[in-house]
C-alpha atoms as a PDB file:
ATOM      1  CA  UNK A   1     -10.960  54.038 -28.206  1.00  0.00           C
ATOM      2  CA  UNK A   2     -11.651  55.993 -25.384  1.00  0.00           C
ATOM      3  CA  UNK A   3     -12.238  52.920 -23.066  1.00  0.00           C
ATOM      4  CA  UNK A   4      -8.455  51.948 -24.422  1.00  0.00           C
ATOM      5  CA  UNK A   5      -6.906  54.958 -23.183  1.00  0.00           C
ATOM      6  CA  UNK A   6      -8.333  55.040 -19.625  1.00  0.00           C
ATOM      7  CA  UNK A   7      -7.642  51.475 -19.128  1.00  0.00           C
ATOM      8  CA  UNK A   8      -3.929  52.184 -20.087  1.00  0.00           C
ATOM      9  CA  UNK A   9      -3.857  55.138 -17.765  1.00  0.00           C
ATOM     10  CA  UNK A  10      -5.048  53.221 -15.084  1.00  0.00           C
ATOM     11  CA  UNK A  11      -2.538  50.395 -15.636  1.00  0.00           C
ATOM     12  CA  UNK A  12       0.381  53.669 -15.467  1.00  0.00           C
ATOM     13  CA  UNK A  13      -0.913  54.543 -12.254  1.00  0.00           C
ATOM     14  CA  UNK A  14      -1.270  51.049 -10.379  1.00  0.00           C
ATOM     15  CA  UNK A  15       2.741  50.364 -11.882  1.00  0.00           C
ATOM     16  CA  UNK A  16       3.867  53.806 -10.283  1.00  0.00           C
ATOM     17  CA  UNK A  17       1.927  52.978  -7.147  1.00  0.00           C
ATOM     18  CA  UNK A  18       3.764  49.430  -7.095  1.00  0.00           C
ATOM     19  CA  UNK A  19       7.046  51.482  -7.589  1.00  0.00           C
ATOM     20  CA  UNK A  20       6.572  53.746  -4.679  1.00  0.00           C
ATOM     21  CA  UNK A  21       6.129  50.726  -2.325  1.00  0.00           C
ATOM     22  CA  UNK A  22       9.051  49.157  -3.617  1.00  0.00           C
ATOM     23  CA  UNK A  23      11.288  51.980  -2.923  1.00  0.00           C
ATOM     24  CA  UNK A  24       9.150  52.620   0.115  1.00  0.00           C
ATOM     25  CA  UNK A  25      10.163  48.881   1.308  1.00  0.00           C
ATOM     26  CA  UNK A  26      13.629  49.152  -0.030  1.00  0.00           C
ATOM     27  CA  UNK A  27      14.485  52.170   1.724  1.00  0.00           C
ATOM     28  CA  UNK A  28      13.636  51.006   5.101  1.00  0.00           C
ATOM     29  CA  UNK A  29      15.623  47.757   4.277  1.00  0.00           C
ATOM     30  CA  UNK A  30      18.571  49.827   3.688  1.00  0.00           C
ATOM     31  CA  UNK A  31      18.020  51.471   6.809  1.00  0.00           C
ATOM     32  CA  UNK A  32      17.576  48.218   8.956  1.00  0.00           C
ATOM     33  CA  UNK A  33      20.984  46.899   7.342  1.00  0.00           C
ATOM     34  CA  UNK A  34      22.731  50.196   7.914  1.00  0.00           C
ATOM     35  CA  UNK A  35      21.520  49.891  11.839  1.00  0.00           C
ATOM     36  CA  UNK A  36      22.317  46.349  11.711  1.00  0.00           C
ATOM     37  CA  UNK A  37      25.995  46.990  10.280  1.00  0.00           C
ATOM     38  CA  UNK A  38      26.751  49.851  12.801  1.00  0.00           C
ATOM     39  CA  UNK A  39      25.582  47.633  15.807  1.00  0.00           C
ATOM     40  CA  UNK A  40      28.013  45.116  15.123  1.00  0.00           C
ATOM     41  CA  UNK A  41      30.493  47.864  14.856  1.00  0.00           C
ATOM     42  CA  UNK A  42      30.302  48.692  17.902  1.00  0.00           C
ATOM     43  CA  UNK A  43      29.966  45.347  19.543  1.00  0.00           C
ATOM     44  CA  UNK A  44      32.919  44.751  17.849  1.00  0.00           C
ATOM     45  CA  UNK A  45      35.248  47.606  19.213  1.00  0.00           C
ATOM     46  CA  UNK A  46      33.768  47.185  22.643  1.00  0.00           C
ATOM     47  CA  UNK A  47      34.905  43.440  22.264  1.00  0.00           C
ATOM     48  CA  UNK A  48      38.716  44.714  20.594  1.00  0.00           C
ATOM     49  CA  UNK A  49      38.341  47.453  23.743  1.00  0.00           C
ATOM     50  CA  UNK A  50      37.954  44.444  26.366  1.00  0.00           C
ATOM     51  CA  UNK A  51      40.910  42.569  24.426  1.00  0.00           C
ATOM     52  CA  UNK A  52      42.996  45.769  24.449  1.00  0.00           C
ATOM     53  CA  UNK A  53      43.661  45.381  20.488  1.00  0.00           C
ATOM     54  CA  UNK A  54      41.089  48.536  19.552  1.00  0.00           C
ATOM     55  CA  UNK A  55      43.362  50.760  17.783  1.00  0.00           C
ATOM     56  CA  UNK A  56      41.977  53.765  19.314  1.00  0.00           C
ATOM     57  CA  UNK A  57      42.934  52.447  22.690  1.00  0.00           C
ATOM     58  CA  UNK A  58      46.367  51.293  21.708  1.00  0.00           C
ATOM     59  CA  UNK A  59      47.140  55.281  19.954  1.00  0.00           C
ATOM     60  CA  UNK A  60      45.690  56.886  23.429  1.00  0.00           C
ATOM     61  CA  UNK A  61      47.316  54.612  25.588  1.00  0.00           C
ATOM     62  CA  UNK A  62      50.772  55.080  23.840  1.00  0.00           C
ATOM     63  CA  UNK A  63      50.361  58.801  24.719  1.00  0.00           C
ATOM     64  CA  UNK A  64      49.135  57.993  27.865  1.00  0.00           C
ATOM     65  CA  UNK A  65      52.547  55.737  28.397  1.00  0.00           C
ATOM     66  CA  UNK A  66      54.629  58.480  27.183  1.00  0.00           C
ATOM     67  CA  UNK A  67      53.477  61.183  29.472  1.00  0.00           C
ATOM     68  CA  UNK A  68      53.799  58.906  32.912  1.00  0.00           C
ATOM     69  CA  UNK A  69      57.222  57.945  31.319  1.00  0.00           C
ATOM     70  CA  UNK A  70      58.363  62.321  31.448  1.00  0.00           C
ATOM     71  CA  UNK A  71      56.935  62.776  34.407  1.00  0.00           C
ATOM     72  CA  UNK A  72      58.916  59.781  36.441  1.00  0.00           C
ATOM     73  CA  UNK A  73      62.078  61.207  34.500  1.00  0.00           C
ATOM     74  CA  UNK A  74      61.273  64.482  35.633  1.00  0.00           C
ATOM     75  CA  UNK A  75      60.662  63.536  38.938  1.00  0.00           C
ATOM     76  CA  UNK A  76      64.298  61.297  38.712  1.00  0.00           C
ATOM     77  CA  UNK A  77      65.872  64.938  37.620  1.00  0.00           C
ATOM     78  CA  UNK A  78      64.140  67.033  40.366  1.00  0.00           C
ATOM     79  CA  UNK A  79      65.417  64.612  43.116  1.00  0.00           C
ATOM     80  CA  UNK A  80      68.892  64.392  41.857  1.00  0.00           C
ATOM     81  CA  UNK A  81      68.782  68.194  41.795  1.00  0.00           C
ATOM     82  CA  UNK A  82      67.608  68.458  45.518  1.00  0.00           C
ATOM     83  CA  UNK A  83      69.936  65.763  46.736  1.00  0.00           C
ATOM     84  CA  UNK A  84      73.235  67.580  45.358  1.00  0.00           C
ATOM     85  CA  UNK A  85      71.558  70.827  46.871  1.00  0.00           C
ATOM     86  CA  UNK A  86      71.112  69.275  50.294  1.00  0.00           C
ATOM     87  CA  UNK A  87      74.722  67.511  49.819  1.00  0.00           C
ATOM     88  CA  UNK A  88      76.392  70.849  49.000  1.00  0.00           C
ATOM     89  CA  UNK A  89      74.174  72.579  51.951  1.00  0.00           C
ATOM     90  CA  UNK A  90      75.872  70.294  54.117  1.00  0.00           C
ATOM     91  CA  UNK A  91      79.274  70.030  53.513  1.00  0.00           C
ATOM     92  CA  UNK A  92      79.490  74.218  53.652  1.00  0.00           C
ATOM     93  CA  UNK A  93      77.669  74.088  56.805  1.00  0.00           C
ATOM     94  CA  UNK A  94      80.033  71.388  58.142  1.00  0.00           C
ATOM     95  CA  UNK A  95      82.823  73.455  56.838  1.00  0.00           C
ATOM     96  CA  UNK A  96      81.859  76.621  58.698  1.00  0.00           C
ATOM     97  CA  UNK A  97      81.071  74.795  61.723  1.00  0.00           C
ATOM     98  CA  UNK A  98      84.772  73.307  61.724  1.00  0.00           C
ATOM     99  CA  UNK A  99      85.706  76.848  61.250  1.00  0.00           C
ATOM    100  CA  UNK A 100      84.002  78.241  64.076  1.00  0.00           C
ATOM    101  CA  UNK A 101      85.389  75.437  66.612  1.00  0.00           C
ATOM    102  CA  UNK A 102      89.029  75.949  65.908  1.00  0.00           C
ATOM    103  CA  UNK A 103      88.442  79.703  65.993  1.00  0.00           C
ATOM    104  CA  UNK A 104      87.014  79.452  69.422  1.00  0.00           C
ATOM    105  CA  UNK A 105      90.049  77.216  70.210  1.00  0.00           C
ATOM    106  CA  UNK A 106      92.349  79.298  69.309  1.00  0.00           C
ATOM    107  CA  UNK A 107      90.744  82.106  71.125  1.00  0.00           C
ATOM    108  CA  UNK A 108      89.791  80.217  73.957  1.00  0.00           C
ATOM    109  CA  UNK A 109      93.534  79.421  73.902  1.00  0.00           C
ATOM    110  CA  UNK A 110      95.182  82.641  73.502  1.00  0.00           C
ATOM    111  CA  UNK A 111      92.767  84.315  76.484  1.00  0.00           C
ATOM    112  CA  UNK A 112      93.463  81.610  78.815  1.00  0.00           C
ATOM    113  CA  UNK A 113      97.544  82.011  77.991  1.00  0.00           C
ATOM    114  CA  UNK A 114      97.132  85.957  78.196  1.00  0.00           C
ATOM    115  CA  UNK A 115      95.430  85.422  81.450  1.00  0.00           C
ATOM    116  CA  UNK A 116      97.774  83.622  82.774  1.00  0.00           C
ATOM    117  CA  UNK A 117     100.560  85.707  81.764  1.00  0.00           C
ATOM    118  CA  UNK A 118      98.626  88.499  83.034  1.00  0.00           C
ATOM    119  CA  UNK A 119      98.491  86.409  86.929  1.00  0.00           C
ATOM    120  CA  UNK A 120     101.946  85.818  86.402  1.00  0.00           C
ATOM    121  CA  UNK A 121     102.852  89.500  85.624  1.00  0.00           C
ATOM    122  CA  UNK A 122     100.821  89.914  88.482  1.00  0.00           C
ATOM    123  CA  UNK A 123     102.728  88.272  91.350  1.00  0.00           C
ATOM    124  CA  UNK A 124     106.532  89.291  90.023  1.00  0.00           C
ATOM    125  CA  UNK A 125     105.006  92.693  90.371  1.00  0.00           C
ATOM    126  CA  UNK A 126     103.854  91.907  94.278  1.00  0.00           C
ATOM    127  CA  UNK A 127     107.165  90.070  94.934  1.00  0.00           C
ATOM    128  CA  UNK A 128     109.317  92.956  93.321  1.00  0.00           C
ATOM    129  CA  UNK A 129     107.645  95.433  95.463  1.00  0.00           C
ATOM    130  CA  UNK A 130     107.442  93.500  98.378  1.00  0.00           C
ATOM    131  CA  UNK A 131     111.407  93.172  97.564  1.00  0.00           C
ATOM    132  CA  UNK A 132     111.735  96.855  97.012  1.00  0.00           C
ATOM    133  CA  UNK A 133     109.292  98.090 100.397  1.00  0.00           C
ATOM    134  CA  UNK A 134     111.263  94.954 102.704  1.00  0.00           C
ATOM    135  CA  UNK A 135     107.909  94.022 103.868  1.00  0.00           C
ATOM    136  CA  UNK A 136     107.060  90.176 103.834  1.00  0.00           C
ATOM    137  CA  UNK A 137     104.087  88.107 102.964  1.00  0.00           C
ATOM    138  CA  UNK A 138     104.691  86.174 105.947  1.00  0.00           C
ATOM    139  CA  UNK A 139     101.730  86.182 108.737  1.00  0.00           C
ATOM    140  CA  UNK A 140     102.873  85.051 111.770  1.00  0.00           C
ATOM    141  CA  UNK A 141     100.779  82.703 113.877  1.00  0.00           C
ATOM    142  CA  UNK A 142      98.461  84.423 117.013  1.00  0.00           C
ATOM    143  CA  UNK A 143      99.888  83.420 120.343  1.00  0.00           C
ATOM    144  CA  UNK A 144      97.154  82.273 122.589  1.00  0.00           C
ATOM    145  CA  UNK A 145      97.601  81.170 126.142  1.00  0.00           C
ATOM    146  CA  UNK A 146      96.267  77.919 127.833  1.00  0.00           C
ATOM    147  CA  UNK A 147      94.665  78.458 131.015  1.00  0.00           C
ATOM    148  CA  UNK A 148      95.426  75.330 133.363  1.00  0.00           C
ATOM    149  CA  UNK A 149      92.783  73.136 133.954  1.00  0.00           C
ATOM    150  CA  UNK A 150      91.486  72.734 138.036  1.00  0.00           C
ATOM    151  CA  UNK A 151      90.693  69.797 139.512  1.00  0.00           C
ATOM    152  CA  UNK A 152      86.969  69.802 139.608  1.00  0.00           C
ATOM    153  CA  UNK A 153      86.843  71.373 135.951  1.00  0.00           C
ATOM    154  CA  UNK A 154      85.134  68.868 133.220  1.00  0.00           C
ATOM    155  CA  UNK A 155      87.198  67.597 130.673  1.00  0.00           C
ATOM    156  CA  UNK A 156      86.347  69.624 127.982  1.00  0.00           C
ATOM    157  CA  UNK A 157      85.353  67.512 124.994  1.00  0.00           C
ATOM    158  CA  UNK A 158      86.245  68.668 121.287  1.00  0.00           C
ATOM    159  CA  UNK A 159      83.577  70.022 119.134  1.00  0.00           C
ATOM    160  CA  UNK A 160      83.321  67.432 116.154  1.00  0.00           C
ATOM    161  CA  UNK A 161      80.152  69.232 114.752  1.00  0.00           C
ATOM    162  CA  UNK A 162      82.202  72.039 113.884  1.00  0.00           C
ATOM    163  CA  UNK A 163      83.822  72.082 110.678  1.00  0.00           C
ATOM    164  CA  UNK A 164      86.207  74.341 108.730  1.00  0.00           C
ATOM    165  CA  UNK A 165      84.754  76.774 106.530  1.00  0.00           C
ATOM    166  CA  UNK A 166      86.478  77.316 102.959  1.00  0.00           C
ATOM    167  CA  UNK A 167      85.872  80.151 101.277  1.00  0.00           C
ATOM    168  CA  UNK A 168      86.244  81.036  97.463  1.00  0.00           C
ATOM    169  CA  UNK A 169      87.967  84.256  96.761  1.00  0.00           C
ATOM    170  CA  UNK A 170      88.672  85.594  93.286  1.00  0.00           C
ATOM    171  CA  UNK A 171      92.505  86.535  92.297  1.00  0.00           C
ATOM    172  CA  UNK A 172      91.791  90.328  92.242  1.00  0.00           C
ATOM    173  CA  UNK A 173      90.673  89.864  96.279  1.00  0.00           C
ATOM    174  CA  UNK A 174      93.374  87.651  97.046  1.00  0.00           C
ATOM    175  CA  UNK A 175      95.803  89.836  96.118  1.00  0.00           C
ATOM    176  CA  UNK A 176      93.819  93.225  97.658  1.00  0.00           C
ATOM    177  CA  UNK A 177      94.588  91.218 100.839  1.00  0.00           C
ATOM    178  CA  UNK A 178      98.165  90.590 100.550  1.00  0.00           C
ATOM    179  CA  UNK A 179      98.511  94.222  99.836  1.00  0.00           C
ATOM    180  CA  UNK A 180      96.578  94.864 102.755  1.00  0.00           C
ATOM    181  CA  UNK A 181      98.313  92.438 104.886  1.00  0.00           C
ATOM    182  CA  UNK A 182     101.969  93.875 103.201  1.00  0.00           C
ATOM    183  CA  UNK A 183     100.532  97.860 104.498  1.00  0.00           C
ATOM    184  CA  UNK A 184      99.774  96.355 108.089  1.00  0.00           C
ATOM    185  CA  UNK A 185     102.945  97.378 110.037  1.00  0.00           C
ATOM    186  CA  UNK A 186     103.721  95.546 113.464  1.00  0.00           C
ATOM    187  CA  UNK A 187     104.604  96.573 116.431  1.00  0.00           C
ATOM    188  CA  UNK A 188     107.823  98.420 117.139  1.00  0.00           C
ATOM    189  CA  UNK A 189     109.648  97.820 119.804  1.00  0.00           C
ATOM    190  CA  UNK A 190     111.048 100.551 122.524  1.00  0.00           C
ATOM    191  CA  UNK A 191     114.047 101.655 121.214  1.00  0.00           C
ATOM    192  CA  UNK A 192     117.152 103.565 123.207  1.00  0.00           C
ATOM    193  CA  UNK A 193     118.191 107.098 122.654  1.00  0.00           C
ATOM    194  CA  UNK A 194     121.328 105.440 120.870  1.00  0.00           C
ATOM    195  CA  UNK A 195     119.661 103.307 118.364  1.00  0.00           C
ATOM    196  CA  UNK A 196     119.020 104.469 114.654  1.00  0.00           C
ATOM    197  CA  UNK A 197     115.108 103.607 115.146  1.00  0.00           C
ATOM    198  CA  UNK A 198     115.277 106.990 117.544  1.00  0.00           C
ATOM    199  CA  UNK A 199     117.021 109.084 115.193  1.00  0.00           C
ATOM    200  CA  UNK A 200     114.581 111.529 113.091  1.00  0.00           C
ATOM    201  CA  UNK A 201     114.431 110.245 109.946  1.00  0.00           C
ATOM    202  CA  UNK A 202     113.153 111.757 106.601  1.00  0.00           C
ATOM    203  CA  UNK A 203     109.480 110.784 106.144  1.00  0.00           C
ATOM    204  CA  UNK A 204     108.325 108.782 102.727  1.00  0.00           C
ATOM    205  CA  UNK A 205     105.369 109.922 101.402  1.00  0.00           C
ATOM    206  CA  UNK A 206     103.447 106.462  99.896  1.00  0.00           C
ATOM    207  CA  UNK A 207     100.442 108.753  98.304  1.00  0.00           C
ATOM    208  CA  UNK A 208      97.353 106.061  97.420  1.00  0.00           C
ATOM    209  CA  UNK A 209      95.953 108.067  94.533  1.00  0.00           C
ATOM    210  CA  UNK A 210      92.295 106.759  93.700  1.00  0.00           C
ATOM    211  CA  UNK A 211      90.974 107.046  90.021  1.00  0.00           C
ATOM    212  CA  UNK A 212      87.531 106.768  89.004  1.00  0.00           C
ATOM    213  CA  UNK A 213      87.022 103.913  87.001  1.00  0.00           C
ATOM    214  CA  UNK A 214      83.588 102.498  85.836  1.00  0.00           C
ATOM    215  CA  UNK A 215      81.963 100.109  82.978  1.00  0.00           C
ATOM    216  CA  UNK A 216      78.217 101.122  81.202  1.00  0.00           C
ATOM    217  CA  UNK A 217      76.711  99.812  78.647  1.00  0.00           C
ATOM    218  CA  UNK A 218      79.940  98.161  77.090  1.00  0.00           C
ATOM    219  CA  UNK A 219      81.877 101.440  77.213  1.00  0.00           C
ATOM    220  CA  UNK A 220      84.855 102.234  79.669  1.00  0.00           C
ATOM    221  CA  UNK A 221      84.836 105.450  82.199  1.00  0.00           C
ATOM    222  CA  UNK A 222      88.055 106.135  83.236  1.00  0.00           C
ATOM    223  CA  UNK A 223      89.898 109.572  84.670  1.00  0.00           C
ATOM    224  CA  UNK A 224      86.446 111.623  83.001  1.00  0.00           C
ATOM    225  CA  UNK A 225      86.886 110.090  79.527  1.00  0.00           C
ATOM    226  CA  UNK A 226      85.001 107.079  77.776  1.00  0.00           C
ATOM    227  CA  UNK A 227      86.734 104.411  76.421  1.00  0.00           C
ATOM    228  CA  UNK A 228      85.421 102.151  73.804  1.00  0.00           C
ATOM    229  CA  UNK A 229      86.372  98.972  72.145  1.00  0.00           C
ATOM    230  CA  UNK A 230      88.671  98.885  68.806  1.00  0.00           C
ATOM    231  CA  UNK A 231      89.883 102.068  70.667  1.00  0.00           C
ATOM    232  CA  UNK A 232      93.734 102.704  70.172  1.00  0.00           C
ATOM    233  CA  UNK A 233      95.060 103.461  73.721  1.00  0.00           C
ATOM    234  CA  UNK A 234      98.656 103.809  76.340  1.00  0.00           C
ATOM    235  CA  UNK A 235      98.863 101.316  78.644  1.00  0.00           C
ATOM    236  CA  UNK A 236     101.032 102.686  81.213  1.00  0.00           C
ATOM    237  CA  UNK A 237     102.089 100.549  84.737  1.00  0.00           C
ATOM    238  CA  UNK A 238     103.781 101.813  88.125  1.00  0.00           C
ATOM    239  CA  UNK A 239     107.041 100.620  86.745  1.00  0.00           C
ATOM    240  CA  UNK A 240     106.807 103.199  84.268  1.00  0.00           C
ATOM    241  CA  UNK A 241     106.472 101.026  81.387  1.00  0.00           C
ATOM    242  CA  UNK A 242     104.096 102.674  78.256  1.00  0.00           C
ATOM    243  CA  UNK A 243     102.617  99.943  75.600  1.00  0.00           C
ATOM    244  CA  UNK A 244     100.839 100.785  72.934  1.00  0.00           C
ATOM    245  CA  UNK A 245      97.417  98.430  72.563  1.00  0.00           C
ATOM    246  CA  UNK A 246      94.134  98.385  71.776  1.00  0.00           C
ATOM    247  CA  UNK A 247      91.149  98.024  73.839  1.00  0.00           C
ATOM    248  CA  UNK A 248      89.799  94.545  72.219  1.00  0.00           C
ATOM    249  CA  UNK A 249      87.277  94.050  74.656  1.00  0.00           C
ATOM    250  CA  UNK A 250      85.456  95.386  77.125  1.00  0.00           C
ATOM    251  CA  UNK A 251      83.302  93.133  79.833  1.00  0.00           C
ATOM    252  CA  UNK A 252      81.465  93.395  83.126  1.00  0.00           C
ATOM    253  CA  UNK A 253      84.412  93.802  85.576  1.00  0.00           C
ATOM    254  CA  UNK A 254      87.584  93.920  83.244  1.00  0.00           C
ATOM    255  CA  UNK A 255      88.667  94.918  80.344  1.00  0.00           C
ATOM    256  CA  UNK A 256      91.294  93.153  76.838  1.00  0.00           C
ATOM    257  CA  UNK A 257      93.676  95.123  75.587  1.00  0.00           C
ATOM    258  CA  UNK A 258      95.952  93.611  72.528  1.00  0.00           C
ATOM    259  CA  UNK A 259      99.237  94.723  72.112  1.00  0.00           C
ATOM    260  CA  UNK A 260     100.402  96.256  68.843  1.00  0.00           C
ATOM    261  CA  UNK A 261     103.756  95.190  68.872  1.00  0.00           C
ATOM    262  CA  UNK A 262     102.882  91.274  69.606  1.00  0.00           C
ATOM    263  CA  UNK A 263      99.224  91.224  69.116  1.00  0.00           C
ATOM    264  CA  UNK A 264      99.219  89.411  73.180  1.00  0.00           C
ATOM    265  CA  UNK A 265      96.436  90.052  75.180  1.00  0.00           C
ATOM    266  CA  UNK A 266      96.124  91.439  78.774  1.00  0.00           C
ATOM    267  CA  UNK A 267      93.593  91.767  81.307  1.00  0.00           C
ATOM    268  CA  UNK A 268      93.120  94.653  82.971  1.00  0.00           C
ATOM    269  CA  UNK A 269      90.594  94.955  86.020  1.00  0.00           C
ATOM    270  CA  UNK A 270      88.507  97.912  87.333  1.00  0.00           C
ATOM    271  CA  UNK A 271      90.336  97.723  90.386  1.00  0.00           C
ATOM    272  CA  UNK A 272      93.886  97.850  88.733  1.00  0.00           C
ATOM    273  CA  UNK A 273      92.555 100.933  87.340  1.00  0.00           C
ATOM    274  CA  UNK A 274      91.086 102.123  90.499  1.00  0.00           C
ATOM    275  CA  UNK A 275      94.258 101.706  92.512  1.00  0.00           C
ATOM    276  CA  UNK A 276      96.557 103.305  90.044  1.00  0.00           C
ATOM    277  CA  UNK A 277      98.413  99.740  88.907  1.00  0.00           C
ATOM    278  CA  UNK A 278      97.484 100.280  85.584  1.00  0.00           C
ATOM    279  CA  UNK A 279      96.781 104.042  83.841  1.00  0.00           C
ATOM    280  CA  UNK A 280      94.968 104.357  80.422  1.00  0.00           C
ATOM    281  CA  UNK A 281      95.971 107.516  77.847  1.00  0.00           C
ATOM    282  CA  UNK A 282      94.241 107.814  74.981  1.00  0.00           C
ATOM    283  CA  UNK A 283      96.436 108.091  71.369  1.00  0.00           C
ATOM    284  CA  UNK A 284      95.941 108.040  67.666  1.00  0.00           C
ATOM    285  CA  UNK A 285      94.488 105.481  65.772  1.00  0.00           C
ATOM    286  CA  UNK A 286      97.752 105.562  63.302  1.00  0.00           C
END
């Protein structure tokens, strides 16, 4: 009885031995096929990645496609932006330069015609004077005398090296030495007891009053006051004429003066001033 049992027990324990190694074997089996299966996995997506049809690929790539796609439109948006910026830049720009050539025509215009008016103004003052004093602008040639040539004198021969010498003087010069030439009295002849010439006549005092006029630092001196430009001002002449102007400029040698009551433009130089031609008062700005 007792053999019985022990040989049964020994039977139980070979049968759960078997078991383990089945599971044992089984197990490792499983594990082998579950390598196997995820190896082909991936040698499958890395074949559907070469192909381009992995799925994973295809959803990142789509994202991928979508972003390069906003970025180019961006880019399209960005440089439309710039070029109407750059196309509005220039047409203002080419707008304000128009604007600044015909302003500097018209002003280049309008100093040129008040310059010329003032030239103008200029010599029907002269000739009126020169009307009023009976003095002439007319210089009469130099009479020179020609010594007769002797016999054993050389011919004398030209000199063909020398030329004539031209020489460039400004307006305000020019007409300094007419005036000059106008003062320059000639010679009187002897005149007899009887003739008016002897008679005592009443002197005429021609008084040459000299002002102190100078220009500093953009600012007129003129009879111990300073002058500036914008600077509402009499404009008075030896005719006795008063304008009312406004200093408009003021430059190295001359100064602008606009009228008020035609907005014109005159000239007036330091040695106008100087001489007593023109006289300067100040007055209120209204």
């Amino acid at each position: 009885m007792k053999t019985a049992e022990k040989e049964i027990g020994y039977t139980e324990d070979a049968s759960e031995t078997d078991l383990a190694k089945h599971d044992e074997n089984d197990y490792v089996e499983i594990k082998e096929q579950m390598y196997q299966d995820k190896l082909a996995s991936l040698k499958r997506q890395l074949q559907q990645l070469q192909e381009g049809t992995l799925q994973e690929y295809q959803k990142r790539m789509k994202k991928l496609d979508q972003q390069y796609k906003e970025r180019l439109r961006n880019a399209d948006l960005f440089l439309q932006l710039e070029t109407e910026q750059v196309e509005r830049n220039y047409i203002k720009e080419k707008k304000a330069v128009v604007k600044e050539f015909d302003d500097k025509k018209v002003e280049l215009k309008e100093n040129l015609i008040a310059e010329l008016e003032e030239k103008k103004k200029m010599i029907e003052n002269e000739k009126l004077t020169m009307e009023l004093t009976g003095d002439s602008m007319e210089v009469k040639p130099i009479m020179t005398r020609k010594l007769r040539r002797r016999p054993n004198d050389p011919v004398p021969i030209p000199d063909k090296r020398r030329k004539p010498l031209n020489y460039l003087l400004s307006d305000e010069q020019i007409m300094e030495d007419l005036r000059t030439l106008n003062k320059l009295k000639s010679p009187k002849r002897p005149a007899s007891p009887s003739s008016p010439e002897h008679l005592p006549s009443t002197p005429v005092d021609t008084p040459c009053q000299r002002y102190e006029a100078r220009i500093e630092e953009g600012k007129l001196y003129y009879d111990k006051r300073w002058y500036h430009k914008s600077q509402a001002v009499y404009l008075e002449s030896k005719e006795n004429t008063k304008i009312s102007c406004v200093i408009s400029s003021v430059g190295t040698n001359e100064i602008w003066v606009r009228k008020t009551s035609d907005s014109t433009k005159m000239r007036i130089y330091l040695g106008q001033l100087q001489r007593g031609a023109f006289m300067i008062r100040r007055r209120s700005a209204a």
